[in-house]
N, C-alpha and C. Protein backbone atom coordinates (compact mmCIF):
# COMPACT_ATOMS: atom_id res chain seq x y z
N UNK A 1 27.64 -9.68 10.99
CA UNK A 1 27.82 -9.39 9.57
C UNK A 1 28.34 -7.97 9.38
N UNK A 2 29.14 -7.82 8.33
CA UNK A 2 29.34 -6.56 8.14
C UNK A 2 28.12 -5.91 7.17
N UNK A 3 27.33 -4.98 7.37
CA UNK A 3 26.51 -4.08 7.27
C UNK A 3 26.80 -3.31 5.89
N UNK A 4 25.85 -3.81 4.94
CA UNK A 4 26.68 -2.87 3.25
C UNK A 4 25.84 -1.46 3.61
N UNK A 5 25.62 -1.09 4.79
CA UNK A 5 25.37 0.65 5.22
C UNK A 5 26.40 1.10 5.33
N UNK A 6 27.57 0.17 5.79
CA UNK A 6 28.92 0.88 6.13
C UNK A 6 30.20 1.04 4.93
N UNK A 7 29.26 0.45 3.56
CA UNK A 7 30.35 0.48 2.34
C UNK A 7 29.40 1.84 1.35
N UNK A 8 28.41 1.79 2.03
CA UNK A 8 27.37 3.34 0.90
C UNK A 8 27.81 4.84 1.63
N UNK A 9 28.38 5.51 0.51
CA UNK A 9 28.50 7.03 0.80
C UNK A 9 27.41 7.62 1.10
N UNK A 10 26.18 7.23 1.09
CA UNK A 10 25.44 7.91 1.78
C UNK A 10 24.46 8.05 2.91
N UNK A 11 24.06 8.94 3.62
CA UNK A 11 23.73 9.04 4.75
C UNK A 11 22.67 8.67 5.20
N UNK A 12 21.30 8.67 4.63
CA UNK A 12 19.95 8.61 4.63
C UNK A 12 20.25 7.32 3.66
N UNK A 13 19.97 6.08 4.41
CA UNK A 13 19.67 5.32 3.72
C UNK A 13 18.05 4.43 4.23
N UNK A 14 17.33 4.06 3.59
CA UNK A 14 16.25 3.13 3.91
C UNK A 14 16.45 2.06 3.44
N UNK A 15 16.02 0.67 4.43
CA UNK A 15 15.91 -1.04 4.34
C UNK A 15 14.81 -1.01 4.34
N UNK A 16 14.30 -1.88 2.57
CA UNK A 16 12.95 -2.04 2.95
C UNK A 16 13.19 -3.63 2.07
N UNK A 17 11.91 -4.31 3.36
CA UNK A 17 11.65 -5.77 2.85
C UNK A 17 9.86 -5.75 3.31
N UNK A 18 9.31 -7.03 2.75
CA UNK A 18 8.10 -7.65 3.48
C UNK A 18 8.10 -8.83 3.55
N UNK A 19 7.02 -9.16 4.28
CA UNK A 19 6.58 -10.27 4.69
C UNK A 19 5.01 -10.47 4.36
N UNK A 20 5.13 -11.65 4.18
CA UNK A 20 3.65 -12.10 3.75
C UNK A 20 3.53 -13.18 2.31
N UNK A 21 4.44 -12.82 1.58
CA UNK A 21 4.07 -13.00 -0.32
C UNK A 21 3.74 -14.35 -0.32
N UNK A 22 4.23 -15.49 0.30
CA UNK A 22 3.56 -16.34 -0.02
C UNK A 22 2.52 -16.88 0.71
N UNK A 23 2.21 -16.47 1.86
CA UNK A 23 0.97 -16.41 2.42
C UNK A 23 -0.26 -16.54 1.51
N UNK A 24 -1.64 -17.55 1.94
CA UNK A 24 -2.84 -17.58 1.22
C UNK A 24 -3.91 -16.87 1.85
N UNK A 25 -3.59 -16.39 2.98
CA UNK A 25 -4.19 -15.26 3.26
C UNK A 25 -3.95 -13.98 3.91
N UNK A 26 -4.81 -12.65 3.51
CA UNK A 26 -4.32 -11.49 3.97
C UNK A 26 -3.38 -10.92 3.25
N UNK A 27 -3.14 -9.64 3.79
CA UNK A 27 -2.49 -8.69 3.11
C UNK A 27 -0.57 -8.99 2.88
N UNK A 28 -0.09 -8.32 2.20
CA UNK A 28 1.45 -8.25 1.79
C UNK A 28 2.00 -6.89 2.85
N UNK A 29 3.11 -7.18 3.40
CA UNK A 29 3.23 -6.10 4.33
C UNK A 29 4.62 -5.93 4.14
N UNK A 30 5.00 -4.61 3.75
CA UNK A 30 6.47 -3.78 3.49
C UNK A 30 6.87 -3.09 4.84
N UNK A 31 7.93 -2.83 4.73
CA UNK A 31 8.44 -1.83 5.88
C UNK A 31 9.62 -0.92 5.50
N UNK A 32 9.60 0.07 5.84
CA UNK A 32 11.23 0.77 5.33
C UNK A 32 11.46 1.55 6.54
N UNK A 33 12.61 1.20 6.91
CA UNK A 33 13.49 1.85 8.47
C UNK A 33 14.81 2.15 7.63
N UNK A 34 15.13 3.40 8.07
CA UNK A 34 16.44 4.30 8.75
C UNK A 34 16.53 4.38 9.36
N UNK A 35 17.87 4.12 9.70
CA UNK A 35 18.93 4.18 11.01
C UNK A 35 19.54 4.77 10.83
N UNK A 36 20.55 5.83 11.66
CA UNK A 36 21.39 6.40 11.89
C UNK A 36 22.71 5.77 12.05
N UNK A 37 24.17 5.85 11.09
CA UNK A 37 25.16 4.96 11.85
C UNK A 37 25.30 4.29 12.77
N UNK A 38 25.30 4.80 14.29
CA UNK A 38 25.37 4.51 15.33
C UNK A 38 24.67 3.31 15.82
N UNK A 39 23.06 3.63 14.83
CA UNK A 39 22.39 2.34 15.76
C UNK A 39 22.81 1.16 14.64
N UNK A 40 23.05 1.49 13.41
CA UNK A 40 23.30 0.09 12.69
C UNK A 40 24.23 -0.72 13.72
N UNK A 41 25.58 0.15 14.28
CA UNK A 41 26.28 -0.93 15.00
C UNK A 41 25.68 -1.58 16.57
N UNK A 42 24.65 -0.37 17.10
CA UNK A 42 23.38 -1.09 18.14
C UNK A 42 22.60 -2.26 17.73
N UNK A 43 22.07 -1.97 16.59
CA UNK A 43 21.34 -2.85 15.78
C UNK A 43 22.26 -4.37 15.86
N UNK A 44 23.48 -4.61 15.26
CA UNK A 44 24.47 -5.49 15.25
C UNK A 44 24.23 -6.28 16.46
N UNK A 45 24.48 -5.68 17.64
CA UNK A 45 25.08 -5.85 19.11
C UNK A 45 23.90 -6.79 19.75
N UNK A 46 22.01 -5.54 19.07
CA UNK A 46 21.46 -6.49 19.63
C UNK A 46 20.49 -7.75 19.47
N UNK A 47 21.51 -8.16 18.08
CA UNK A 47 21.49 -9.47 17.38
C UNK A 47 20.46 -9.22 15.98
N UNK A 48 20.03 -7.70 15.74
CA UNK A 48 19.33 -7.66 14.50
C UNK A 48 19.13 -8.50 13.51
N UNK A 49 18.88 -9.60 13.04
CA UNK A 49 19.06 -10.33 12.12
C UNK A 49 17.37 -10.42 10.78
N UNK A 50 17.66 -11.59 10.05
CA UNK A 50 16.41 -11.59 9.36
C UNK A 50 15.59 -12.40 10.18
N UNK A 51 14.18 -11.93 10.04
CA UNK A 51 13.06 -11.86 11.40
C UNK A 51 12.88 -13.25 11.11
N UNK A 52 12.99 -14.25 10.20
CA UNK A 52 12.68 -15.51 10.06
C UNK A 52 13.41 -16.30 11.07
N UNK A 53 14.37 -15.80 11.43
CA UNK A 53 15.37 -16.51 12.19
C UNK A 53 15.45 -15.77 13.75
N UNK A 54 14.53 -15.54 14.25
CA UNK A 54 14.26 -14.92 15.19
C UNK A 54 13.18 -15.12 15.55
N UNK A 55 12.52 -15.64 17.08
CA UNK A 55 11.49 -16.07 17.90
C UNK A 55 10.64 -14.99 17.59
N UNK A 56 9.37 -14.97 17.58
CA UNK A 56 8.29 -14.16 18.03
C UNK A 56 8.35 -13.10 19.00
N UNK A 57 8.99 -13.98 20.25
CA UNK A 57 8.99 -12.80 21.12
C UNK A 57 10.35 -11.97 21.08
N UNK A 58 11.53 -12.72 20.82
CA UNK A 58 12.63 -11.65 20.14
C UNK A 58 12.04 -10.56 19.08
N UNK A 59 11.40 -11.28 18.13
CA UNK A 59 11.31 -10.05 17.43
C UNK A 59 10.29 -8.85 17.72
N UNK A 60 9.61 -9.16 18.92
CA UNK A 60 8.95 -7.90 19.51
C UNK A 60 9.88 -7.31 20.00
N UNK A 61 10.68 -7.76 20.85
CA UNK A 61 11.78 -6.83 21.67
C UNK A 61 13.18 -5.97 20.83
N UNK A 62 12.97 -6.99 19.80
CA UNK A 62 13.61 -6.01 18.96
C UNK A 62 13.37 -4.92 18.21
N UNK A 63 11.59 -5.11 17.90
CA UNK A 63 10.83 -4.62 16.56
C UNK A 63 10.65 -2.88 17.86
N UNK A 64 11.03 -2.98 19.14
CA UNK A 64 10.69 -1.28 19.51
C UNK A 64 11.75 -1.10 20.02
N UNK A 65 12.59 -1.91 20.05
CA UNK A 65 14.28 -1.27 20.11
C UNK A 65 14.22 -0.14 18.72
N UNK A 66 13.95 -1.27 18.10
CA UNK A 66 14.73 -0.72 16.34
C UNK A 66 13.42 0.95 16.42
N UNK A 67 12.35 0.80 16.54
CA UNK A 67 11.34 2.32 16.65
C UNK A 67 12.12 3.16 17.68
N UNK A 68 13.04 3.09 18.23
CA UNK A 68 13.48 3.76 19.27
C UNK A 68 14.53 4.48 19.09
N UNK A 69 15.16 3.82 17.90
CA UNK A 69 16.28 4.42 17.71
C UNK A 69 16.34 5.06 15.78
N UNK A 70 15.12 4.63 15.37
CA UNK A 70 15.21 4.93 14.31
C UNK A 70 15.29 6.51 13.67
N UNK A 71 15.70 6.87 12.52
CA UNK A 71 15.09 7.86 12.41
C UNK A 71 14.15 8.51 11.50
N UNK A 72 13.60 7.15 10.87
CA UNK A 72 11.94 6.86 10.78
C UNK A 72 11.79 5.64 10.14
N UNK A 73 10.50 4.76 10.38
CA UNK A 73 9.98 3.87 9.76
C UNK A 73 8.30 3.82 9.48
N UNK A 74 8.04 3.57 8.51
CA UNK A 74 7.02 2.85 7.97
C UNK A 74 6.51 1.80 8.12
N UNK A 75 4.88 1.63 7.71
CA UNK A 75 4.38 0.25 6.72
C UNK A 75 4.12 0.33 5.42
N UNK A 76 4.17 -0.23 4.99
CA UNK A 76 3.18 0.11 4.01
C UNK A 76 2.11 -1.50 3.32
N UNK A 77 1.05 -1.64 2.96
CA UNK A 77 0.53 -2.52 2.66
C UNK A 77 -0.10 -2.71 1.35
N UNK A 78 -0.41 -3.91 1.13
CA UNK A 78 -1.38 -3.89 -0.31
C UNK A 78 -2.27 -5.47 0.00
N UNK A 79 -3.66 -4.99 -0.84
CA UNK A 79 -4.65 -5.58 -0.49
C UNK A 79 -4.64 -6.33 -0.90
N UNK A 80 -5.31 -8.21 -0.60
CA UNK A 80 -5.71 -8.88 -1.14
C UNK A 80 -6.49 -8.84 -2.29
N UNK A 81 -7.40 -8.17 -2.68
CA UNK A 81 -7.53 -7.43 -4.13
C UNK A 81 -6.30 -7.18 -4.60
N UNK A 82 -5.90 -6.03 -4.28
CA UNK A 82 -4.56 -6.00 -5.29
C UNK A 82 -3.80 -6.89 -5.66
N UNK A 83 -3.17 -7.79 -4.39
CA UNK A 83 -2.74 -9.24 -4.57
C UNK A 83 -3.44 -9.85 -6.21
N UNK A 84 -4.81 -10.07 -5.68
CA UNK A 84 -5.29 -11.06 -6.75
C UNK A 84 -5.21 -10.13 -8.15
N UNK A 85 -5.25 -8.79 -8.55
CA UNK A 85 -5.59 -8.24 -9.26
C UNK A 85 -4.12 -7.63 -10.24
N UNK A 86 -2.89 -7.24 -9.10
CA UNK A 86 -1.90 -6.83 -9.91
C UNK A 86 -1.21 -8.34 -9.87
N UNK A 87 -1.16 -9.23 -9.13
CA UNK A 87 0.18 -10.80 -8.95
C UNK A 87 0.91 -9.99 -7.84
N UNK A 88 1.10 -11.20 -6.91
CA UNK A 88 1.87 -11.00 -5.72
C UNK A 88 3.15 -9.85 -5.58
N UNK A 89 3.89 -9.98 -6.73
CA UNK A 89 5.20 -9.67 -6.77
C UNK A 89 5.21 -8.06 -6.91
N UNK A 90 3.92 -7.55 -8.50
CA UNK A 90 3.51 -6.29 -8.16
C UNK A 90 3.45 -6.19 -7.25
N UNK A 91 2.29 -6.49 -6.89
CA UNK A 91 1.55 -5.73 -5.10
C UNK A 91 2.49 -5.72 -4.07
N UNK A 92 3.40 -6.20 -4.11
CA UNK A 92 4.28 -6.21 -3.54
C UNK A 92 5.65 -4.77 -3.51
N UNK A 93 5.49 -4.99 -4.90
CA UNK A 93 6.36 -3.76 -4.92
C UNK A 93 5.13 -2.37 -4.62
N UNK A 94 4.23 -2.32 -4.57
CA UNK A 94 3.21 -0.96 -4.31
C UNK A 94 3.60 -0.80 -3.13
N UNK A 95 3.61 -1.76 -2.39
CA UNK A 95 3.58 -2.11 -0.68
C UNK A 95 4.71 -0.82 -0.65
N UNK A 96 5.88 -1.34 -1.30
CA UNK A 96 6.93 -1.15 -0.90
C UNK A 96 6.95 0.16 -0.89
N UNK A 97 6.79 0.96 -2.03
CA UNK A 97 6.64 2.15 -2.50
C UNK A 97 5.60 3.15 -1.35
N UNK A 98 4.58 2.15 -0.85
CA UNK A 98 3.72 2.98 -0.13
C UNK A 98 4.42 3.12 1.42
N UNK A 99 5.31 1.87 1.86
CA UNK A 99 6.12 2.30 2.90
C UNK A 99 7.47 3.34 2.95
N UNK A 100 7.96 3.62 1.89
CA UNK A 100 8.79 4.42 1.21
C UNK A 100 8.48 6.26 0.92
N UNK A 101 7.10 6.12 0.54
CA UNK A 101 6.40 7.39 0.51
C UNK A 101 5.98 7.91 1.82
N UNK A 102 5.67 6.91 3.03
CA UNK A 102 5.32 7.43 3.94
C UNK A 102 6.30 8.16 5.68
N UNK A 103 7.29 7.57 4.89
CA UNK A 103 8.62 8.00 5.63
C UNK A 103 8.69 9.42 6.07
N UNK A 104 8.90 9.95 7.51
CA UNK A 104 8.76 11.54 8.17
C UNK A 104 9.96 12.24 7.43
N UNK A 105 11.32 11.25 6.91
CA UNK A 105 12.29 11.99 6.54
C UNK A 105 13.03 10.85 5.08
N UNK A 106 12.81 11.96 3.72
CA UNK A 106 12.94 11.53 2.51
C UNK A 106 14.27 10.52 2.26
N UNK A 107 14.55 9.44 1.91
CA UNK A 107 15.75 8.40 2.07
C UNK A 107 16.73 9.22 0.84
N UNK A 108 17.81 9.29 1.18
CA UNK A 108 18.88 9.13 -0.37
C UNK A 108 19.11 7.78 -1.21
N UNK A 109 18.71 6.79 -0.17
CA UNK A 109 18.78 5.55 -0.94
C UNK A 109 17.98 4.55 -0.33
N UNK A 110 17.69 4.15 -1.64
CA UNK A 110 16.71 2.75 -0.83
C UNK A 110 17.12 1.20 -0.45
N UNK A 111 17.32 0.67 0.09
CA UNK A 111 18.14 -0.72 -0.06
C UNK A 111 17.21 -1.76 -0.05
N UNK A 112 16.56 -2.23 -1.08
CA UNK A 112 15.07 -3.36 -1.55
C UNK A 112 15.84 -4.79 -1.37
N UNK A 113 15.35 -5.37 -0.49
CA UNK A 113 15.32 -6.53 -0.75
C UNK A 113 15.21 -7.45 -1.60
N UNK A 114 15.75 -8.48 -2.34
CA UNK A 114 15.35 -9.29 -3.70
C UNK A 114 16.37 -8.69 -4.65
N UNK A 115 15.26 -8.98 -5.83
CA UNK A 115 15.90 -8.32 -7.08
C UNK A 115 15.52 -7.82 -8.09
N UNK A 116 14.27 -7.24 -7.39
CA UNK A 116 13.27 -6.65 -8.29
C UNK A 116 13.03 -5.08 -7.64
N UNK A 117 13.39 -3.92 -8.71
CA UNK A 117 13.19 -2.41 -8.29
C UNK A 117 11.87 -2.58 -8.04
N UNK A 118 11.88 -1.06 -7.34
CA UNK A 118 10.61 -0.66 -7.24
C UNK A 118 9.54 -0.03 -8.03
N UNK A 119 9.15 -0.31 -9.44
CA UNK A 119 8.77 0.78 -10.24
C UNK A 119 8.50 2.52 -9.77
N UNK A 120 8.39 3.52 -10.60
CA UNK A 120 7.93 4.76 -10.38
C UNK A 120 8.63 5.34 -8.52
N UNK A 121 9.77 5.02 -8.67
CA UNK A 121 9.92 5.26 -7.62
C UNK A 121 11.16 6.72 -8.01
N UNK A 122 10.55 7.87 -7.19
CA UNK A 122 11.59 8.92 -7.54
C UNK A 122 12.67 9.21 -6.85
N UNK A 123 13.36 7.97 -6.39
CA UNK A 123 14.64 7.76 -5.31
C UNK A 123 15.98 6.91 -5.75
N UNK A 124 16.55 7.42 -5.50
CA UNK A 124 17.81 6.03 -5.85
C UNK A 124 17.90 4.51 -5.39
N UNK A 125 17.87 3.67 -5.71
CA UNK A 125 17.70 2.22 -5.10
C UNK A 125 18.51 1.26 -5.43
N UNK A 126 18.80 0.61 -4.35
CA UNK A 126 19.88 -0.78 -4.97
C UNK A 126 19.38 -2.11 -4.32
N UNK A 127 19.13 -3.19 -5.02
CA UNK A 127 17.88 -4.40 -4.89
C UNK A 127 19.56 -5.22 -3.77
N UNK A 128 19.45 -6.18 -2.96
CA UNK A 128 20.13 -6.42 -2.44
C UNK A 128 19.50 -8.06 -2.26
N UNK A 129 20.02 -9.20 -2.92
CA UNK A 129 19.64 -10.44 -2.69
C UNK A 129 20.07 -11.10 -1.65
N UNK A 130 18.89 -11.78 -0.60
CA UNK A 130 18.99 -11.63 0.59
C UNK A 130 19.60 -11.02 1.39
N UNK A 131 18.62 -9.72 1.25
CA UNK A 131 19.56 -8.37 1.92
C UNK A 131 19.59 -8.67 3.57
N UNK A 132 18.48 -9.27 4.03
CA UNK A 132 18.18 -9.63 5.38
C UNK A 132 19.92 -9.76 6.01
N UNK A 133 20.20 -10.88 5.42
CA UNK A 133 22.19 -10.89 5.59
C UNK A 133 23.15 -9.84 5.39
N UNK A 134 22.96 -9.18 4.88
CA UNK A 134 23.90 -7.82 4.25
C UNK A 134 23.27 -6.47 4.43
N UNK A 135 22.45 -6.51 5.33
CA UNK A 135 22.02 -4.83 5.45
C UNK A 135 21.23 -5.29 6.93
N UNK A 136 21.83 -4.40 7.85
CA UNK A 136 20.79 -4.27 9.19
C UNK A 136 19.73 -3.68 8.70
N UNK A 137 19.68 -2.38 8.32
CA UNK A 137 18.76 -1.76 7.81
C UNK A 137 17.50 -2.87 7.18
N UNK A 138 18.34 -3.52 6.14
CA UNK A 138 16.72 -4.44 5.36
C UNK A 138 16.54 -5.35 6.73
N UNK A 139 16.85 -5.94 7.65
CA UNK A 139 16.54 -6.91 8.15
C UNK A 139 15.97 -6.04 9.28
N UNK A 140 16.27 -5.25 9.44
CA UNK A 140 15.30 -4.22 10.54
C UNK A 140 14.09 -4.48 9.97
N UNK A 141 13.51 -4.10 8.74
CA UNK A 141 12.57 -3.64 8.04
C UNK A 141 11.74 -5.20 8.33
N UNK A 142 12.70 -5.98 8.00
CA UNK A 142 11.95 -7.07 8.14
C UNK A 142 11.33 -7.96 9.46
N UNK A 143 11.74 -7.42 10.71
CA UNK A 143 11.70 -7.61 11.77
C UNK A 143 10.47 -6.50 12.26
N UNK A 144 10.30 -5.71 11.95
CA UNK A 144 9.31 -4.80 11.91
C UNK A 144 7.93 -4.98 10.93
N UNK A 145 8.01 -5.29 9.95
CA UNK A 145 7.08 -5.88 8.92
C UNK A 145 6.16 -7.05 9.52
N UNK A 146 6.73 -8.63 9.88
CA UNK A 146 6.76 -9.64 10.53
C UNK A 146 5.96 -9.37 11.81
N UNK A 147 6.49 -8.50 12.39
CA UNK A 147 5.42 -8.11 14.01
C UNK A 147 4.57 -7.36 13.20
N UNK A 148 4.29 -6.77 12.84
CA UNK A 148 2.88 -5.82 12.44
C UNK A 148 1.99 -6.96 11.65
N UNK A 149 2.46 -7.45 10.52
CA UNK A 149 1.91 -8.52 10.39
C UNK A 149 1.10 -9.75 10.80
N UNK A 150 2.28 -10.02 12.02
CA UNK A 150 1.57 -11.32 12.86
C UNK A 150 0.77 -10.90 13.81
N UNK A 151 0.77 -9.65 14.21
CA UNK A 151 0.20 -9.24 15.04
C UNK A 151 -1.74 -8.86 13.99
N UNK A 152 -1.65 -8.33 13.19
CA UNK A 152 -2.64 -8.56 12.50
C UNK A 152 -3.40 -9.96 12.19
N UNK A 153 -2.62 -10.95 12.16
CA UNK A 153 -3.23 -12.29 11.75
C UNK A 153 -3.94 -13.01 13.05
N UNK A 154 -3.45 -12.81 14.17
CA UNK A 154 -4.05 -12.86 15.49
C UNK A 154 -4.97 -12.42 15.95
N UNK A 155 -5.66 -11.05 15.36
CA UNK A 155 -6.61 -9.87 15.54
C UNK A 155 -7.56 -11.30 14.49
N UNK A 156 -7.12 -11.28 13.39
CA UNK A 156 -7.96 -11.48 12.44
C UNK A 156 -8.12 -13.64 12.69
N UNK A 157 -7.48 -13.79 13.47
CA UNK A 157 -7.99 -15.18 14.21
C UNK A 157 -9.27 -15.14 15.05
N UNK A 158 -9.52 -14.14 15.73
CA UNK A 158 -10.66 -14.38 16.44
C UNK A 158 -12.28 -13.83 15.67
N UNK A 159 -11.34 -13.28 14.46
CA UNK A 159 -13.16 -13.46 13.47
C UNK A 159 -13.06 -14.54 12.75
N UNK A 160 -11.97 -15.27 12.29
CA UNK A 160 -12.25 -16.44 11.42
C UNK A 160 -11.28 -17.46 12.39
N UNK A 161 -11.69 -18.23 13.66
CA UNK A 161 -10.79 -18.90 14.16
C UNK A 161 -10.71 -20.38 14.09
N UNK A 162 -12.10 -20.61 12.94
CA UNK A 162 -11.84 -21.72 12.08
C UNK A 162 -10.10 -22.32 11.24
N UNK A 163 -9.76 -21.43 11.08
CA UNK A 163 -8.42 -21.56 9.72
C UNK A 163 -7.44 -21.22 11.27
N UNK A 164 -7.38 -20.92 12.02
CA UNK A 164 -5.77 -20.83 13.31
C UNK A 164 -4.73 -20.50 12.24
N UNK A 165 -5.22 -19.06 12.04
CA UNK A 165 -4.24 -17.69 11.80
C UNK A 165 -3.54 -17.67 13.37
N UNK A 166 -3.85 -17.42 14.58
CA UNK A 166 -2.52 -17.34 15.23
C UNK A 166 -1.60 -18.43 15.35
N UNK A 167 -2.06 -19.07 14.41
CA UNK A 167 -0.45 -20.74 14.35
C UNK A 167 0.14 -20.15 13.44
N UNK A 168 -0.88 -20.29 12.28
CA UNK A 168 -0.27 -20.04 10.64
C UNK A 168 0.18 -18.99 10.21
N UNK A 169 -0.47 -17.96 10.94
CA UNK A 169 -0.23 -16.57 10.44
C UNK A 169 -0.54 -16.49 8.83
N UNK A 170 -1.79 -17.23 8.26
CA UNK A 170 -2.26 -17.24 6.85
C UNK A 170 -1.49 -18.39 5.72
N UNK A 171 -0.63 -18.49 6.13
CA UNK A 171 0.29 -19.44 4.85
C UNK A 171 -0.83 -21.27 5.19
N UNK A 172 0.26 -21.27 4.13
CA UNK A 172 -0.79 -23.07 3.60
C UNK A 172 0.09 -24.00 4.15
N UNK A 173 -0.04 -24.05 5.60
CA UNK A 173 -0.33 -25.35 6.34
C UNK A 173 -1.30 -26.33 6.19
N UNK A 174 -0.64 -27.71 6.27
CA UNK A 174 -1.83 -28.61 6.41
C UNK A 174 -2.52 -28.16 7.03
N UNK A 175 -3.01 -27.62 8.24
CA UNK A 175 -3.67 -27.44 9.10
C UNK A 175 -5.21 -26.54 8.58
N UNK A 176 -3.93 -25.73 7.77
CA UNK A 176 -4.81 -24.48 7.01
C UNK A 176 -5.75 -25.17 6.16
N UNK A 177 -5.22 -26.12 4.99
CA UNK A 177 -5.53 -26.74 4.32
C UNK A 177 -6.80 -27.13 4.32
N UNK A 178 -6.12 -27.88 5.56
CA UNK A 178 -7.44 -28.70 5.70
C UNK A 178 -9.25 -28.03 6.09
N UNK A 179 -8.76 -26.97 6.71
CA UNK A 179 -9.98 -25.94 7.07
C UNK A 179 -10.32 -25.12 5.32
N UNK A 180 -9.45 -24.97 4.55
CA UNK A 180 -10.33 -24.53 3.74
C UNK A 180 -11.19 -25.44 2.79
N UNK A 181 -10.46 -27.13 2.81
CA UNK A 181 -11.12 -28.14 2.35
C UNK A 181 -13.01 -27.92 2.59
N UNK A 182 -12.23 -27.74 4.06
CA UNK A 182 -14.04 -28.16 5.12
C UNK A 182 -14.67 -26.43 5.12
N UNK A 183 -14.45 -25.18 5.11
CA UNK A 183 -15.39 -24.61 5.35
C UNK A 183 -14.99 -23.58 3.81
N UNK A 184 -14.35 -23.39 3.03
CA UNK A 184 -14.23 -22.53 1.85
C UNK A 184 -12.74 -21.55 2.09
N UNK A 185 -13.48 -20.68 1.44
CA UNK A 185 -12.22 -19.62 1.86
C UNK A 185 -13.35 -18.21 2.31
N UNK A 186 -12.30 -16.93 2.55
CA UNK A 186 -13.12 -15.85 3.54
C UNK A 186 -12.54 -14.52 2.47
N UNK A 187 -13.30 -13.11 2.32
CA UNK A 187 -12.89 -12.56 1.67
C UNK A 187 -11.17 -11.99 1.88
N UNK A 188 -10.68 -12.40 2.91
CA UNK A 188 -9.47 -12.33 3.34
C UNK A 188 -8.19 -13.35 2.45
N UNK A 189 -8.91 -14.04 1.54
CA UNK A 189 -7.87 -15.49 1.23
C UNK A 189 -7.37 -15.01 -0.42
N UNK A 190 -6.79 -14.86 -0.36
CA UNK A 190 -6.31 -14.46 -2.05
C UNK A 190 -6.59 -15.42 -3.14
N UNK A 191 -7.34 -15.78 -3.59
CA UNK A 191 -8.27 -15.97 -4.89
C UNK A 191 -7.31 -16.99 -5.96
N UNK A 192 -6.17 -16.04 -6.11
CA UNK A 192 -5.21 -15.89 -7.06
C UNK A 192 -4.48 -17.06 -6.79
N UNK A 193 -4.14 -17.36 -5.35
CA UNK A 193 -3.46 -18.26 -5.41
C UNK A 193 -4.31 -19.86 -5.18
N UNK A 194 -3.64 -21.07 -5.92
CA UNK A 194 -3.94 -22.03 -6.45
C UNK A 194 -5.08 -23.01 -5.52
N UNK A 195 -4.37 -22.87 -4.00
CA UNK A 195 -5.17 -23.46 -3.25
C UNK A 195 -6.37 -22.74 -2.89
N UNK A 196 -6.55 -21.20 -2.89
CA UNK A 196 -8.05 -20.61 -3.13
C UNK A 196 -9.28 -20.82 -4.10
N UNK A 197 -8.40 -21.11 -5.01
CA UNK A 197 -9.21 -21.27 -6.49
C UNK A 197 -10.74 -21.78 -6.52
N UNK A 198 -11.56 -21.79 -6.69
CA UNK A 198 -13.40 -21.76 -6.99
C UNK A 198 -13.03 -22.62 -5.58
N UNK A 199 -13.06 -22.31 -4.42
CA UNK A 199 -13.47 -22.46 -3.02
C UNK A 199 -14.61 -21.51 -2.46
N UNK A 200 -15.44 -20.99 -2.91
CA UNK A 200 -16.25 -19.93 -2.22
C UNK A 200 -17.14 -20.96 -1.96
């Protein structure tokens, strides 16, 4: 793909996407990576794409390529509380903002995934619909997000390994389903959404 890093005048740019939103359990997870020219066209070469479309174990081998060459990335997260308390899509954008704020070196531009800004954000930003396709940068972010993520849902399989978070990684599989039929839900399960609902 050609890379809309290589049509922006400016230098410092950040890709930020997450992973998680429709997940029924666990947290919403953002990411924002800068790259330097050079590696966007590394990035290209070594098949960077959106992390959905990329194996598990590709996207580990990619997710510390891309830390290797970056010249900084983030997480940033928001809680299942928040989830249930602001709606997915907020909490989502906090995420974003909190991976954005935590950056070693300040972005000139932000490149958001979707099509929704980031509120209160004191940066320049341009929303990019399915940026994953049109920005290494966002699909970095998202390849990086995705491993920190799944790698959390695996941790958090062996305290609740009733529900097989390392299959599901939290989303509403039958599988899932069916375990919250039979044992409830866990303070980990977002409330908010439909299949949680008066399950305690």
């Amino acid at each position: 793909m050609t890379s809309y890093e290589f049509t922006c005048p400016e230098d410092l740019i950040a890709g930020v996407d997450e992973v998680g939103r429709g997940a029924l359990f666990g947290v919403v997870v953002t990411a924002a990576v800068m790259l330097p020219k050079d590696a966007i066209v590394a990035c290209q070469n070594w098949g960077v794409k959106d992390s959905k479309k990329l194996s598990a174990r590709r996207r580990e081998q990619l997710g510390s390529q891309i830390q290797q060459v970056a010249i900084g990335y983030q997480i940033g997260v928001a809680s299942v509380v928040e989830i249930d308390e602001l709606n997915i899509l907020q909490a989502t954008l906090v995420a974003m903002r909190r991976a954005i704020a935590g950056l070693s070196v300040t972005p000139e531009l932000c490149l958001v995934d979707g099509n929704q800004s980031i509120p209160n954000l004191d940066l320049a930003q341009q929303t990019l619909v399915k940026g994953e396709d049109r920005s290494i940068s966002i699909a970095a972010a998202s390849i990086l997000a995705k491993v920190w993520r799944d790698r959390l849902m695996i941790e958090l399989a062996t305290i609740y390994p009733m529900y097989h978070l390392d299959q599901n990684k939290g989303y509403g599989t039958a599988q899932h389903l069916r375990a919250i039929e039979k044992y409830g839900i866990t303070p980990e399960h977002r409330q908010s959404f439909s299949p949680c609902r008066n399950r305690e």
